[in-house]
Every structure is written in C-alpha cells, then in structure tokens.
C-alpha atoms as a PDB file:
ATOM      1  CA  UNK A   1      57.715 -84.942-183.278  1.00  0.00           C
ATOM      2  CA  UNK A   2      55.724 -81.816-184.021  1.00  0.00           C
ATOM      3  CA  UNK A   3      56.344 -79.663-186.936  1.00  0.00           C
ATOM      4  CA  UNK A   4      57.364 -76.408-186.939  1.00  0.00           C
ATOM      5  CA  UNK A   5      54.386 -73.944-187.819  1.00  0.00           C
ATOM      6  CA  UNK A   6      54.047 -72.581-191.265  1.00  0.00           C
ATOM      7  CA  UNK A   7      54.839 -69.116-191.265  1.00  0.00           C
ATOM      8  CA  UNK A   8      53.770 -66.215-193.855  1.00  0.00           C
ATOM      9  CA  UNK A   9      52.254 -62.682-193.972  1.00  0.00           C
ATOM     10  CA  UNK A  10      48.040 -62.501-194.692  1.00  0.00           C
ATOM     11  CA  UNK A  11      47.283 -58.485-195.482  1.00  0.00           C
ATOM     12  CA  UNK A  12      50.407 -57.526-193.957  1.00  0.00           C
ATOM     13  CA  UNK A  13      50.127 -59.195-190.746  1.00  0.00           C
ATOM     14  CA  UNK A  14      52.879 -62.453-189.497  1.00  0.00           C
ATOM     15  CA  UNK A  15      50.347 -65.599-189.077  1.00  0.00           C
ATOM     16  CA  UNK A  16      51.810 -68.636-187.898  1.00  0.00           C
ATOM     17  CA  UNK A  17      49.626 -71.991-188.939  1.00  0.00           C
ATOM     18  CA  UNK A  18      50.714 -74.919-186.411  1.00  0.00           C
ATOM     19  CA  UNK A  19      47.871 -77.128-188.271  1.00  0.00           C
ATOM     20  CA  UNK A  20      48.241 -79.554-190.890  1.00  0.00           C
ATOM     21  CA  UNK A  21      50.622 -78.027-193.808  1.00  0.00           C
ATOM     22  CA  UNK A  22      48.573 -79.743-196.339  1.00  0.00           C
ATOM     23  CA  UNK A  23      45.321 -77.794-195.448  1.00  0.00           C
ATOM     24  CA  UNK A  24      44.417 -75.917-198.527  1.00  0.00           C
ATOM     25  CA  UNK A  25      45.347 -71.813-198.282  1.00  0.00           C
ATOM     26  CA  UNK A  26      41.264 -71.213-198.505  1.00  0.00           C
ATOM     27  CA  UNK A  27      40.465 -73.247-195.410  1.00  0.00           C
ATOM     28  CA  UNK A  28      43.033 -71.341-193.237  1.00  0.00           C
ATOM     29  CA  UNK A  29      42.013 -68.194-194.680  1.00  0.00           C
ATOM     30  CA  UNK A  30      38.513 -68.628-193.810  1.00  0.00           C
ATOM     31  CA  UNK A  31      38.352 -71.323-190.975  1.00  0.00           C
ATOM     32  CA  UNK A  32      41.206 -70.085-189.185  1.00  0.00           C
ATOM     33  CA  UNK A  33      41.668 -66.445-189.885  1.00  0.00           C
ATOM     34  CA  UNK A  34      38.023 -65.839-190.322  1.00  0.00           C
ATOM     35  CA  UNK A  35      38.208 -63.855-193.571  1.00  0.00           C
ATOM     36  CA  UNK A  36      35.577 -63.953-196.024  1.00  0.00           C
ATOM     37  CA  UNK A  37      36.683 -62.571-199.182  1.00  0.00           C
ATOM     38  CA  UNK A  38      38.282 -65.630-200.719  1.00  0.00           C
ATOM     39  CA  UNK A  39      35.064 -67.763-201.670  1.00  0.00           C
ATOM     40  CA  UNK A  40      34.803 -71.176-202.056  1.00  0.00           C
ATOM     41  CA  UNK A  41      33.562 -72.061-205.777  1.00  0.00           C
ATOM     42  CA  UNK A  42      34.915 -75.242-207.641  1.00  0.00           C
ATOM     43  CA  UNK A  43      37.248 -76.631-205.461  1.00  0.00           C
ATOM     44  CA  UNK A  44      39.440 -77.202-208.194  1.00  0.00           C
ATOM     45  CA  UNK A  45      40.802 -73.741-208.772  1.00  0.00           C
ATOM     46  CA  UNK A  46      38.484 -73.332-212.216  1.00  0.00           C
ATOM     47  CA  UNK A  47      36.130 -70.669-211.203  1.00  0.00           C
ATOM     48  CA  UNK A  48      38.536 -68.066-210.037  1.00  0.00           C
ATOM     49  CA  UNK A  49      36.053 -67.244-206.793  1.00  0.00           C
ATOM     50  CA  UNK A  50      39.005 -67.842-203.666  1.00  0.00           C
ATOM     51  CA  UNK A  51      41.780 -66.086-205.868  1.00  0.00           C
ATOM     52  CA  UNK A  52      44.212 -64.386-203.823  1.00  0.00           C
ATOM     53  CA  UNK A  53      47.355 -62.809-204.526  1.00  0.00           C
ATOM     54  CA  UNK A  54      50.910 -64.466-203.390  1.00  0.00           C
ATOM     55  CA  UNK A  55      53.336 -62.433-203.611  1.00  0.00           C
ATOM     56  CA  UNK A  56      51.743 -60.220-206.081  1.00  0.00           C
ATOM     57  CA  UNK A  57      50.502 -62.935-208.433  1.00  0.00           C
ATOM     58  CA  UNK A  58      47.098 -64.106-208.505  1.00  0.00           C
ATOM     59  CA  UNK A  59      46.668 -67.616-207.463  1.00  0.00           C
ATOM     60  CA  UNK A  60      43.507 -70.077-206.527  1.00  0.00           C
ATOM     61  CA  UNK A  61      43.427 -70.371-202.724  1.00  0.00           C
ATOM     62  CA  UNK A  62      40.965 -73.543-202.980  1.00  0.00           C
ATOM     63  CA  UNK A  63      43.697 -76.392-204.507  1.00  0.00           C
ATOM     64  CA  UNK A  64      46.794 -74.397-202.891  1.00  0.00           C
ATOM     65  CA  UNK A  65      48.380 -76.232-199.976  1.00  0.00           C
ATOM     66  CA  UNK A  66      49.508 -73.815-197.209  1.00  0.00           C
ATOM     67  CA  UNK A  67      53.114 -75.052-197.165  1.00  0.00           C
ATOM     68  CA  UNK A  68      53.188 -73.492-200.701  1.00  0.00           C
ATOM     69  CA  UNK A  69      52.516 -69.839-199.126  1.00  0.00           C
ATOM     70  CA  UNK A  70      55.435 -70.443-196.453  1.00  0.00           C
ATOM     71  CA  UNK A  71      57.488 -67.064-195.957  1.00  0.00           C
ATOM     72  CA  UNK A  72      55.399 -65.754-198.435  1.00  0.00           C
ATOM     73  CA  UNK A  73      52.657 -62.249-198.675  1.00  0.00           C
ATOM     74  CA  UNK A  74      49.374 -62.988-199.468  1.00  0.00           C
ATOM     75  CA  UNK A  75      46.881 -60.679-199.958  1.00  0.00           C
ATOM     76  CA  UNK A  76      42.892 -61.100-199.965  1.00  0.00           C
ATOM     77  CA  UNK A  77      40.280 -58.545-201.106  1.00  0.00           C
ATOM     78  CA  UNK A  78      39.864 -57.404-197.194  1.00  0.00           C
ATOM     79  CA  UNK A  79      43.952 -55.970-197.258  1.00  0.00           C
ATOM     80  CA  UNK A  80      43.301 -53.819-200.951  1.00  0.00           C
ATOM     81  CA  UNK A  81      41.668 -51.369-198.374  1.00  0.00           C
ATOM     82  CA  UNK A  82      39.392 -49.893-195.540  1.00  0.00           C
ATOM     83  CA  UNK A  83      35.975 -48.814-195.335  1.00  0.00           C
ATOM     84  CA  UNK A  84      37.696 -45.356-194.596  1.00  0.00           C
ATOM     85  CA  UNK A  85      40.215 -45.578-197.572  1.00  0.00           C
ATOM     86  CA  UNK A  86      39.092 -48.331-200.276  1.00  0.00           C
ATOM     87  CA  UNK A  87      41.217 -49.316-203.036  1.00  0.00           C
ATOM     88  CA  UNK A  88      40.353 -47.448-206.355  1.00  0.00           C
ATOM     89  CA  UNK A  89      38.708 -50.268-207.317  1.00  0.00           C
ATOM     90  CA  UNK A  90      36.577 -51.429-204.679  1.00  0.00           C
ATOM     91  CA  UNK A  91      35.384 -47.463-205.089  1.00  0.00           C
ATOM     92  CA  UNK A  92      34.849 -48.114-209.444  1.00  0.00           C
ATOM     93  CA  UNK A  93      33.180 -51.670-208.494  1.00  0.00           C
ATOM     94  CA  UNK A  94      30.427 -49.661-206.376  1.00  0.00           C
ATOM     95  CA  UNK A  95      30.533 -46.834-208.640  1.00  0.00           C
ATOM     96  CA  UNK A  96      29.823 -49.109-212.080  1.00  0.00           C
ATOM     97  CA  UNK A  97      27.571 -51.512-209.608  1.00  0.00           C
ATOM     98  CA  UNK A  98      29.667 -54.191-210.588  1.00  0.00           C
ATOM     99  CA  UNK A  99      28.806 -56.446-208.642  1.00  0.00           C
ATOM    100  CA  UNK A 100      25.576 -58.927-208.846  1.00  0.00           C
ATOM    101  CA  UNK A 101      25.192 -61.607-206.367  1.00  0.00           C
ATOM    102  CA  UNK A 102      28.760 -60.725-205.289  1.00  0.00           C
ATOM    103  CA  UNK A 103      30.009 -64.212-205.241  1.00  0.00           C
ATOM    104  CA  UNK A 104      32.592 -64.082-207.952  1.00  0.00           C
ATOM    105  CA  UNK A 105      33.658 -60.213-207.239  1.00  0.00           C
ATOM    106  CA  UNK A 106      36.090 -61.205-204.708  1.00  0.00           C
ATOM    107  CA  UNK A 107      38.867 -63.059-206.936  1.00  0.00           C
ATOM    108  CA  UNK A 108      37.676 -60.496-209.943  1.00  0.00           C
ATOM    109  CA  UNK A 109      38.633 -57.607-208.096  1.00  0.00           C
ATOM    110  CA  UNK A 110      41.971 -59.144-206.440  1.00  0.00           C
ATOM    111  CA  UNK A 111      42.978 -60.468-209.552  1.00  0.00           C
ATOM    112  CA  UNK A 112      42.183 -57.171-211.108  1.00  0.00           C
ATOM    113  CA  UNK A 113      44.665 -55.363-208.618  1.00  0.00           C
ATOM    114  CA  UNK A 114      47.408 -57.590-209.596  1.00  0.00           C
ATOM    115  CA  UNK A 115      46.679 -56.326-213.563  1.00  0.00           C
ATOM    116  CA  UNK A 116      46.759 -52.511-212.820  1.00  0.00           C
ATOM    117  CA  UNK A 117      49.817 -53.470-210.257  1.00  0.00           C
ATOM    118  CA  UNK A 118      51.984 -54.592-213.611  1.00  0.00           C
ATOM    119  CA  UNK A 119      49.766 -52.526-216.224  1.00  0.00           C
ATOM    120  CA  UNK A 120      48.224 -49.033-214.657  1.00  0.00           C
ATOM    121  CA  UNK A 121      46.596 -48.505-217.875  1.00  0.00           C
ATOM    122  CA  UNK A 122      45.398 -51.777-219.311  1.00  0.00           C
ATOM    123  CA  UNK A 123      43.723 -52.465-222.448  1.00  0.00           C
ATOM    124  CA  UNK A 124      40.011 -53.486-222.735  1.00  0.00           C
ATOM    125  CA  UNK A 125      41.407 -56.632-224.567  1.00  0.00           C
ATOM    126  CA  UNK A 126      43.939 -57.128-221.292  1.00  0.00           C
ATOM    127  CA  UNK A 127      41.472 -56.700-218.663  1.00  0.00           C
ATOM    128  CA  UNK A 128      39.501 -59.348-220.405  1.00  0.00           C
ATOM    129  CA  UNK A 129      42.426 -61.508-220.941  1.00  0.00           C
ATOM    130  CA  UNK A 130      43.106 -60.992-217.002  1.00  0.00           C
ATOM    131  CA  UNK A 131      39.209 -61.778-216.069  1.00  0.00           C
ATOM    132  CA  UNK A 132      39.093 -65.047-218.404  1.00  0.00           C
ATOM    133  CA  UNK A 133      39.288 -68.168-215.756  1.00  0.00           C
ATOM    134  CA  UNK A 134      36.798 -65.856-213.591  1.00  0.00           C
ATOM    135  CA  UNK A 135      33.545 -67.522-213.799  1.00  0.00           C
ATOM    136  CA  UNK A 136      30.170 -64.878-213.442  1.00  0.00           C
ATOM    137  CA  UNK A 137      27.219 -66.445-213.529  1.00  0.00           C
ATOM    138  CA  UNK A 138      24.952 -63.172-213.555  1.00  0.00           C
ATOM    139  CA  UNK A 139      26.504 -61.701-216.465  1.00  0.00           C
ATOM    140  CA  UNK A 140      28.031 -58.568-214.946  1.00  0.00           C
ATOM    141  CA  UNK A 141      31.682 -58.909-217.136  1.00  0.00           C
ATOM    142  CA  UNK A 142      30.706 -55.835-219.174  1.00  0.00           C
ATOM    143  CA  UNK A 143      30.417 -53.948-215.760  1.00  0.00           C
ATOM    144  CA  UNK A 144      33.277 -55.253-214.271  1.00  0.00           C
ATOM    145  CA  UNK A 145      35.542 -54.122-217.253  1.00  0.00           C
ATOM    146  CA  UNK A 146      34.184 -50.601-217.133  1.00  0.00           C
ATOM    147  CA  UNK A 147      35.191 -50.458-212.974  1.00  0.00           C
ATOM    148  CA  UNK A 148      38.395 -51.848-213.547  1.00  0.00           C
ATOM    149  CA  UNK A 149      39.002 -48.987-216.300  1.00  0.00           C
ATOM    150  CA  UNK A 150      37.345 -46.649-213.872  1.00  0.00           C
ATOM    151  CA  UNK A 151      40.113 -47.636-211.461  1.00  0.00           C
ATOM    152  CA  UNK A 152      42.755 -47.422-213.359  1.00  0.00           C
ATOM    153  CA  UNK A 153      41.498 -43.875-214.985  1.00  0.00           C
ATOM    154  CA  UNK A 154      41.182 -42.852-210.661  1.00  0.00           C
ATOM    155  CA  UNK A 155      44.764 -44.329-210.200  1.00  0.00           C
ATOM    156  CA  UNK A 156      46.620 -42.620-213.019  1.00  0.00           C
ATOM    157  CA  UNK A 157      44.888 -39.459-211.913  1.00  0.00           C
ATOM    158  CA  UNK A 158      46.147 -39.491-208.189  1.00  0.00           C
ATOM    159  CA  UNK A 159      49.376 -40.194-209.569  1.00  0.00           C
ATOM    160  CA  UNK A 160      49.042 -37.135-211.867  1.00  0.00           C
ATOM    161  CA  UNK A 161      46.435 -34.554-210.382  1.00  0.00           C
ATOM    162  CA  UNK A 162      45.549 -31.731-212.319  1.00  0.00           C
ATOM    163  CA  UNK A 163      46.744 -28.538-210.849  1.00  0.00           C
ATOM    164  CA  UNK A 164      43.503 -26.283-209.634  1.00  0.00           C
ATOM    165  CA  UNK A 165      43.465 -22.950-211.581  1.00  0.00           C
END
C-alpha cells in the first residue's frame, strides 16, 4: 500500500513529496525542488550551511527527515526575496561584501532573518549568539555582523521613514 505524499509549503508554494518520508529535508530541497541555497556541509547538522527556517525557526535541513516538515512552511534563502526586491539583508550582505566563498552565507543569512524576525534591533552580542553553530571558514564573521546590523538599521528605517523637508 502506498503512502500518502508528504505535504508542506517551500517559499510559499504547496509541494507534495510522494518519495520516501525519511529522505532528509536537504535532499528534497535540492534533488527534487532544485533549489540551491540550502548547502550541504557536515551532514550532521554542525556547520549550520543547509539551515532553513520551519515555521519561522531556524533548523538544519541536512539530519531533518521530511516527515518532520509535514503541514509545515519552510523557507530557504531563495523565498527572503527577488532579484527585483531582495530582503534587507541580502542588500547589507552585498553592501558589507559579506560574503567570501559564499558557502556558509546561505544558513547565515536565513538564520539571520529569523533573529531580526523576533529582535528588529539585535545586539552585537545577539547576532553573535544567533551566528554561533555557523561555521566560516574564510573568516568573514566580522562582516557578516556589520550586514546583519546594516539590515536591521534598513528595516527599522522603512518601518519609520523620515519625513522629507
């Protein structure tokens, strides 16, 4: 007897998985859905590179069966925003040229959306707090806090624009 397909929402939009519910989250996102934010680092959900948020949380993609997602929204770096209208911080991550090699940016920045999502105006010590399991291995941390304060500085102000004279 076949099993019902596993149901949930990538980026807004209904996908229905009719493969093996045990399949890690990372290998549907990627293999079948063809997305290639989520990375594949560790394997083991150490690194931080496939995180993703579910529901709004951040979670590793990599050691997450898809059963675990069912009815559920998750959200990769490629539904934060478009080429036409990026997210504030894919904008402060070019801006600050935060990204190196790019291979960790990915969970940094979608973990990073799920901070300013529950604090718009983080601390230095709380963005760092939010970026510790995310492994860099060229160094760009430093960077990477300044965008994410960037964005949150370009967040708070379309949320509060200064009146023109």
């Amino acid at each position: 007897m076949a099993m019902p397909p596993t149901t949930f929402h990538v980026n807004q939009q209904p996908v229905a998985f009719d493969g093996d519910a045990q399949a890690t989250l990372l290998s549907v996102l990627r293999g079948e859905l063809g997305l290639c934010g989520p990375k594949f680092g560790c394997g083991e959900g150490e690194c931080g590179a496939c995180t993703v948020l579910v529901d709004g949380q951040p979670q590793t993609a990599c050691n997450l069966p898809v059963w675990a997602v069912a009815g559920k929204q998750v959200l990769t770096l490629e539904g934060l925003g478009t080429p036409e209208r990026p997210h504030p911080l894919q904008t402060a991550f070019l801006d600050e040229r935060a990204a190196q090699c790019g291979y960790c940016v990915s969970g940094i920045v979608t973990a990073a959306a799920a901070l300013l999502a529950r604090d718009p105006a983080p601390s230095r010590e709380a963005i760092v707090q939010a970026l510790d399991k995310h492994l860099c291995r060229c160094g760009a941390h430093n960077r990477m806090i300044r965008a994410i304060q960037r964005a949150a500085a370009m967040i708070a102000a379309s949320a509060h624009p200064t009146p023109n004279p």
